[in-house]
Protein backbone atom coordinates (compact mmCIF):
# COMPACT_ATOMS: atom_id res chain seq x y z
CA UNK A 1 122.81 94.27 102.59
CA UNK A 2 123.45 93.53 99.31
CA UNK A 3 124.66 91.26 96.47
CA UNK A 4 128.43 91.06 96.82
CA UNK A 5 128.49 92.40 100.46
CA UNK A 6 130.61 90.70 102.95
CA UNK A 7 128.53 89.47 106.05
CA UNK A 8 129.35 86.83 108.81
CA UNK A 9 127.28 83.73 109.66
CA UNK A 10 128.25 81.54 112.09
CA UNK A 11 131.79 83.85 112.75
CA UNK A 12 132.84 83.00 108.88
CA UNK A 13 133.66 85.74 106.61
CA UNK A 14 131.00 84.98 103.42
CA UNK A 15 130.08 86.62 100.34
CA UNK A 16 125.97 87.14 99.72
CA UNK A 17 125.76 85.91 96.14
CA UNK A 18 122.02 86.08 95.83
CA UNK A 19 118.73 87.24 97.36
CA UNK A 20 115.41 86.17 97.27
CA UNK A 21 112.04 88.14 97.78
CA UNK A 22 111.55 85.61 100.62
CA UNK A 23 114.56 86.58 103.13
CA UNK A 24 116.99 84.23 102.40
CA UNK A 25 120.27 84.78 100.82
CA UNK A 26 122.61 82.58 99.02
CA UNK A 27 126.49 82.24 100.48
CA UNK A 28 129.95 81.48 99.67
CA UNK A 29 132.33 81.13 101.88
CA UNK A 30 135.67 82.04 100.59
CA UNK A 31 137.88 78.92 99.33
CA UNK A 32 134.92 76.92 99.36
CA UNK A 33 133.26 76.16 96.36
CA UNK A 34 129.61 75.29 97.99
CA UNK A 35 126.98 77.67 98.37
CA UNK A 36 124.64 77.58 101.55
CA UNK A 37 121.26 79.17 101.58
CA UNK A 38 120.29 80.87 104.98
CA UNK A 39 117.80 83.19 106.17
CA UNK A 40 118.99 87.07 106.11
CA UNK A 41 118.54 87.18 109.57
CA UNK A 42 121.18 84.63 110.99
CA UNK A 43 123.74 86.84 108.66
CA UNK A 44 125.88 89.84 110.39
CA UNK A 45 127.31 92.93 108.43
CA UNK A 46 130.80 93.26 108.42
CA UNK A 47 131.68 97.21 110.03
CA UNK A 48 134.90 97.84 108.38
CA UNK A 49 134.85 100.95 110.09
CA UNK A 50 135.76 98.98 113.19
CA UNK A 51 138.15 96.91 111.44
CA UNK A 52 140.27 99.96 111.55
């Protein structure tokens, strides 16, 4: 994962704005203008190979 990747958390599409050194990433869900910061391991890449 990295900045700008699309993940899911909590079955929400999100965008990872940020990561720390320490594991946790910051969040946006899209048409939401707050940011949530989560551990990296409750997030899920998004396969868009499967998508398909």
């Amino acid at each position: 994962m990295k900045i700008g990747d699309f993940v899911s958390y909590k079955g929400e599409k999100c965008e990872i704005i940020y990561m720390y050194d320490s594991g946790y990433c910051e969040i946006k869900r899209p048409y939401r203008l707050s940011i949530q910061l989560v551990p990296q391991t409750e997030l899920d890449e998004i396969n868009w190979n499967s998508a398909i």
